[in-house]
Protein backbone atom coordinates (compact mmCIF):
# COMPACT_ATOMS: atom_id res chain seq x y z
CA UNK A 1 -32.27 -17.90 -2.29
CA UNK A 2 -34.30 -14.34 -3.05
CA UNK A 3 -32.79 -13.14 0.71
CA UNK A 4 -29.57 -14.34 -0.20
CA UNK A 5 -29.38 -12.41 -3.65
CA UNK A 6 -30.69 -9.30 -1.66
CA UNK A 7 -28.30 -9.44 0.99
CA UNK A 8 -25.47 -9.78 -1.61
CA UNK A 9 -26.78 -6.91 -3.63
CA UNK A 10 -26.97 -4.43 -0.57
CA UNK A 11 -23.52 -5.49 0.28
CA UNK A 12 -22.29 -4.36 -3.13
CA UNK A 13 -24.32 -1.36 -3.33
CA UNK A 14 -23.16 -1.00 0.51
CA UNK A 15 -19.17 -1.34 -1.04
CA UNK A 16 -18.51 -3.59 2.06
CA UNK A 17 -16.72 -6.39 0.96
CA UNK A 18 -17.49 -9.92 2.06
CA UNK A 19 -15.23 -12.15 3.83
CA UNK A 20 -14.36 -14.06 1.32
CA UNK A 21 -13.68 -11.73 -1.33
CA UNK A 22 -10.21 -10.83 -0.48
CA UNK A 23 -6.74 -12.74 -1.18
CA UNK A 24 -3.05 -12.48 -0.90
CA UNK A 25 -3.34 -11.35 -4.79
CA UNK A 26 -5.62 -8.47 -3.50
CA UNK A 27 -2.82 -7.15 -1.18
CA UNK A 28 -0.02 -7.67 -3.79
CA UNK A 29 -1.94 -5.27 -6.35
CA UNK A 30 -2.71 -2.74 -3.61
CA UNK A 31 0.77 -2.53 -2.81
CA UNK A 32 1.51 -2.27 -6.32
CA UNK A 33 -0.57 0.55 -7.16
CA UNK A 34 0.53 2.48 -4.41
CA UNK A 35 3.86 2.16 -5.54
CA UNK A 36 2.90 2.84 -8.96
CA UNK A 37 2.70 6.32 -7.88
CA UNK A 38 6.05 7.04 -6.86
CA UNK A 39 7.31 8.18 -10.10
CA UNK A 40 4.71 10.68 -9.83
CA UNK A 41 5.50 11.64 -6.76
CA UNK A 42 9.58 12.39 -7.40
CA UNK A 43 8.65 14.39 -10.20
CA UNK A 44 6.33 16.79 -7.82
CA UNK A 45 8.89 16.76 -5.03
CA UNK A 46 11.57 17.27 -7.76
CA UNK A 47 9.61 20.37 -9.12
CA UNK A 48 9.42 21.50 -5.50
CA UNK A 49 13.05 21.41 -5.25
CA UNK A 50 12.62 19.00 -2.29
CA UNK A 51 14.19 15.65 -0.76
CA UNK A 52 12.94 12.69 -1.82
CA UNK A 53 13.39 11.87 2.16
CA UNK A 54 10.21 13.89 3.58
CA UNK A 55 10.39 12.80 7.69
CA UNK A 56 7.23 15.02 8.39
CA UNK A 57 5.27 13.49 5.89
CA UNK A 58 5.90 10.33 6.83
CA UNK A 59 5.48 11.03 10.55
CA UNK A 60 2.13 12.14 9.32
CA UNK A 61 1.33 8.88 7.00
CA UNK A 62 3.01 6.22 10.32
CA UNK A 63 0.32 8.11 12.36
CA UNK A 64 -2.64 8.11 10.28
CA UNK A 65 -2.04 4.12 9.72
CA UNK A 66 -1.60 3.90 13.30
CA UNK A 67 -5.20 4.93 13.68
CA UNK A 68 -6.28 3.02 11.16
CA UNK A 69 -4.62 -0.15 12.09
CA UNK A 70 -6.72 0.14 15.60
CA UNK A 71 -10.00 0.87 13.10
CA UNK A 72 -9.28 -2.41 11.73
CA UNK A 73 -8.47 -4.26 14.73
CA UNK A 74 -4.49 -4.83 13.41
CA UNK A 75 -1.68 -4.97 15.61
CA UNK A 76 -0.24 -1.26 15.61
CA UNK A 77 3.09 -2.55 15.76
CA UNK A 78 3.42 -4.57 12.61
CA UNK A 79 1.59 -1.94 10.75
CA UNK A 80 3.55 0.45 11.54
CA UNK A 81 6.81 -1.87 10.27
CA UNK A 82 4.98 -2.62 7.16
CA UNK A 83 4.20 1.34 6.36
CA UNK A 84 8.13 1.85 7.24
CA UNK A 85 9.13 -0.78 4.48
CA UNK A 86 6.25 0.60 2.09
CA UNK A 87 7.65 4.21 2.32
CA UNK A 88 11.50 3.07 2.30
CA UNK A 89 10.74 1.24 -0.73
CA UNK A 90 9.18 4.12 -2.37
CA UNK A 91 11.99 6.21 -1.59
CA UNK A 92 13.89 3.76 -3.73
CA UNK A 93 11.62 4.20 -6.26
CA UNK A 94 11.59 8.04 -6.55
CA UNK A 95 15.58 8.15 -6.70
CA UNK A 96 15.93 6.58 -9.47
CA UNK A 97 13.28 8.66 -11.23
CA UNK A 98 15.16 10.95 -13.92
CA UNK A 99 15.37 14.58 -12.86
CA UNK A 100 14.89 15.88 -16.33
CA UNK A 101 10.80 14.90 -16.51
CA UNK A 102 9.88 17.19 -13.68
CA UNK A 103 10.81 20.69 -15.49
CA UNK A 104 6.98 21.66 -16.57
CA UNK A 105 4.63 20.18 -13.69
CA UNK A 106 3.18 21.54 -10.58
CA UNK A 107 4.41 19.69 -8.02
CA UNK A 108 1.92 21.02 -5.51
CA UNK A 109 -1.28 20.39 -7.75
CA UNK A 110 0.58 16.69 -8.64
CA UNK A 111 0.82 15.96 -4.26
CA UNK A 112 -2.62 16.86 -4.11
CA UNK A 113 -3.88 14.94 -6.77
CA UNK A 114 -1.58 11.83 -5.60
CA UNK A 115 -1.87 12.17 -1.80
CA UNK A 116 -5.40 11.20 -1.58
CA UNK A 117 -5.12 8.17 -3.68
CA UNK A 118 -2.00 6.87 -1.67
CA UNK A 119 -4.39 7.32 1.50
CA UNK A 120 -7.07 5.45 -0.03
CA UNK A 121 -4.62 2.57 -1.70
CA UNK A 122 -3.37 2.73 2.20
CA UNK A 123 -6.70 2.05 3.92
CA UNK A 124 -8.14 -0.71 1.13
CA UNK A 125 -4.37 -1.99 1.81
CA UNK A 126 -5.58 -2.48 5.49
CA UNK A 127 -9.11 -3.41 4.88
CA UNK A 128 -7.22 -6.23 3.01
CA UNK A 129 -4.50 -7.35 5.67
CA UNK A 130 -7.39 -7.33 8.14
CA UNK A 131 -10.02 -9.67 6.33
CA UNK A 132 -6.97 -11.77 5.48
CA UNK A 133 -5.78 -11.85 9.26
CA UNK A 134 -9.61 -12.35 10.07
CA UNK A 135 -9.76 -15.90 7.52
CA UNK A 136 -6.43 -17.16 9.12
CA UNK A 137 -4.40 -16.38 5.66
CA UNK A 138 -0.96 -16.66 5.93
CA UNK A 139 1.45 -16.09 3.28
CA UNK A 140 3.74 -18.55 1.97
CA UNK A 141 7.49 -18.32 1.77
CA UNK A 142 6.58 -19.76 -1.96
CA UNK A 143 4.11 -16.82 -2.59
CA UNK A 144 7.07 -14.23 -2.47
CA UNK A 145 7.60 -15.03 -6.77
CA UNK A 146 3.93 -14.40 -7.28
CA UNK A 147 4.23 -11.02 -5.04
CA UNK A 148 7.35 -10.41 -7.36
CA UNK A 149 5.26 -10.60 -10.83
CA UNK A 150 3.26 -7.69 -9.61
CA UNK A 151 5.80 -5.36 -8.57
CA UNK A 152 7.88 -6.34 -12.04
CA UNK A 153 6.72 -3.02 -13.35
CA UNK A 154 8.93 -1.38 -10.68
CA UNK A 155 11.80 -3.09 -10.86
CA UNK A 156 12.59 -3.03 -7.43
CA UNK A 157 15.88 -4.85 -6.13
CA UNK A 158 14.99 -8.51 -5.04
CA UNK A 159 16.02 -7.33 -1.62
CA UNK A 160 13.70 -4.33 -1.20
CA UNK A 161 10.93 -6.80 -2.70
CA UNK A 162 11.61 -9.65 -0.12
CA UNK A 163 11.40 -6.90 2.96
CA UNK A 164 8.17 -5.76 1.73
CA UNK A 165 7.06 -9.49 1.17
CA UNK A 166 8.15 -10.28 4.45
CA UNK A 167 6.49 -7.15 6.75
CA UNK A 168 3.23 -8.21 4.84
CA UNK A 169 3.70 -11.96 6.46
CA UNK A 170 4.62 -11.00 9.80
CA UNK A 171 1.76 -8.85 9.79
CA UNK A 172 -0.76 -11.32 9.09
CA UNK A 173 1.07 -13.93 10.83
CA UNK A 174 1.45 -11.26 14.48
CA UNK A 175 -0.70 -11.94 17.66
């Protein structure tokens, strides 16, 4: 029992997370705090008088979960489709941000503030999807209302909802 307690308290002191610690719910609030951001994130790109559509950034953000999708021992290929649906999704997001809140930010300080935690949000995201894939989870067709409660704060079409929903089961469910 003592070795038990002091293995679980240099995990947590360790921050690696047990096996059996993660869920379906986990990767439903990851992906909702990363999109949480995107408000955020049209107001510094507003302020920068740029596109919402930013295909060097996201060239930069498909590679760097490309690399971490082999860390994590996650097929490359579904990652990659799940980061495409994540970042289309956002885009939807930040276009229907009003204009009008952007006028007295910097939008450069704001990215590099934001960046980092989308990175982070990205690789916990992973972490997730990977201890899940390890345990055999699967998500259920019936899950997809539960993965709908946590994005209500969005208010994301049903559609763009059910493509994220469904990128996050073929990953887990891939070879």
């Amino acid at each position: 029992m003592i070795e038990r307690l002091a293995l679980l308290l240099l995990l947590s002191l360790c921050q690696i997370p047990l096996a059996s610690a993660c869920s379906s719910e986990d990767v439903f609030d990851l992906v909702a705090q990363r999109l949480s951001y995107m408000p955020a994130v049209a107001r510094a790109k507003y302020a920068l008088k740029v596109p919402v559509e930013d295909l060097a950034r996201e060239a930069v953000v498909l590679e760097q979960s490309r690399t971490e999708a082999a860390a994590a021992g996650l097929p490359e290929a579904a990652v990659v489709e799940l980061m495409i649906a994540q970042m289309d999704v956002a885009k939807v997001i930040q276009r229907r941000q009003p204009e009008r809140l952007s006028d007295a930010i910097d939008g450069r300080q704001l990215l590099a503030e934001i960046r980092p935690q989308l990175s982070r949000l990205g690789r916990l995201q992973l972490q997730t999807l990977a201890c899940l894939r390890q345990r055999g989870v699967l998500l259920l067709p019936a899950e997809f209302e539960l993965f709908l409660t946590y994005l209500e704060s969005q208010q994301l079409p049903r559609e763009e909802a059910r493509l994220l929903f469904v990128r996050l089961q073929e990953l887990l469910a891939a070879p």
